[in-house]
Protein backbone atom coordinates (compact mmCIF):
# COMPACT_ATOMS: atom_id res chain seq x y z
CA UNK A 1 6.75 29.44 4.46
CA UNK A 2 3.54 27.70 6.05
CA UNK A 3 1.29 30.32 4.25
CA UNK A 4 2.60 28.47 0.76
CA UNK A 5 1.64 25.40 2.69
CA UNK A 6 -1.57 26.48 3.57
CA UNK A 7 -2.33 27.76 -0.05
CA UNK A 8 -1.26 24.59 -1.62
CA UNK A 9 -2.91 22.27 0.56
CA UNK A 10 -6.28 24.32 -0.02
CA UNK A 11 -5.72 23.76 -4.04
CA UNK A 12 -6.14 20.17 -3.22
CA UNK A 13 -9.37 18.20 -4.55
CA UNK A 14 -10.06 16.01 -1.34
CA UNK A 15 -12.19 12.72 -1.32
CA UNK A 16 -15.17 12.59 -0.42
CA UNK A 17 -16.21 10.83 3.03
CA UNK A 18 -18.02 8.02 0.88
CA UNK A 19 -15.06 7.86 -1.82
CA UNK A 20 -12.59 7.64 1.00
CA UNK A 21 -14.20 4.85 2.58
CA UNK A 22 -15.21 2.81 -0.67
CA UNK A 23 -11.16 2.77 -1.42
CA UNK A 24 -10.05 2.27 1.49
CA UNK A 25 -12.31 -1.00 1.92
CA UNK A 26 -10.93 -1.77 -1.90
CA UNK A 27 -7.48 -1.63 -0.69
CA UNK A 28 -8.01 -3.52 2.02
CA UNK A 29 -9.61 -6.20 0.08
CA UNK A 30 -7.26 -6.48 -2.75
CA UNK A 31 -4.35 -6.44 -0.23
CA UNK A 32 -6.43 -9.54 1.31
CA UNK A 33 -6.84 -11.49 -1.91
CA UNK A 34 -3.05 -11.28 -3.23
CA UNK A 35 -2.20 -12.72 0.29
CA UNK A 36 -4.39 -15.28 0.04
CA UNK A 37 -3.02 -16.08 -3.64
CA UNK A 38 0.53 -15.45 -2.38
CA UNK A 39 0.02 -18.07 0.29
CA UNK A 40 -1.64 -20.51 -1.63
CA UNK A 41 1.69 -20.33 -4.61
CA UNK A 42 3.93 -20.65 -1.50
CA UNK A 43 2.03 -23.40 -0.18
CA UNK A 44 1.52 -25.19 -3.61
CA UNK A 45 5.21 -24.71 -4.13
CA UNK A 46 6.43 -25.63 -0.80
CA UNK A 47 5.19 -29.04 -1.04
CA UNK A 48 6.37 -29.31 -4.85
CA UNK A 49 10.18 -28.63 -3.56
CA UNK A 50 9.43 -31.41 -0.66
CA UNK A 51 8.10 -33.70 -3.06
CA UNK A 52 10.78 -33.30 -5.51
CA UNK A 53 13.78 -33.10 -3.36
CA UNK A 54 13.17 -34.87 -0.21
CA UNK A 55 10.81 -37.71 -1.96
CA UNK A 56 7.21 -36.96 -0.27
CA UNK A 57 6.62 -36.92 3.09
């Protein structure tokens, strides 16, 4: 059973060091940005329900 592991996991084309690293920082930077935006469309819409409903404040 863990020999057709081992065989399988060797068939695997692994990332490079660099190539890991590079996506990895992408992720972490796109996952960064959307909750910025996220936050900011909360925010923005947040204060839109306030102003509508409660009448400013």
């Amino acid at each position: 059973m863990f020999s057709d592991i081992i065989a399988e996991m060797k068939k695997v084309t692994w990332l490079s060091r660099r190539e890991l690293i590079y996506l990895t920082g992408l992720v972490l930077l796109v996952t960064v940005v959307m909750a910025l935006l996220l936050g900011v469309i909360d925010f923005g819409f947040t204060k839109l329900v306030n102003e509508v409903f409660i009448g400013g404040g």
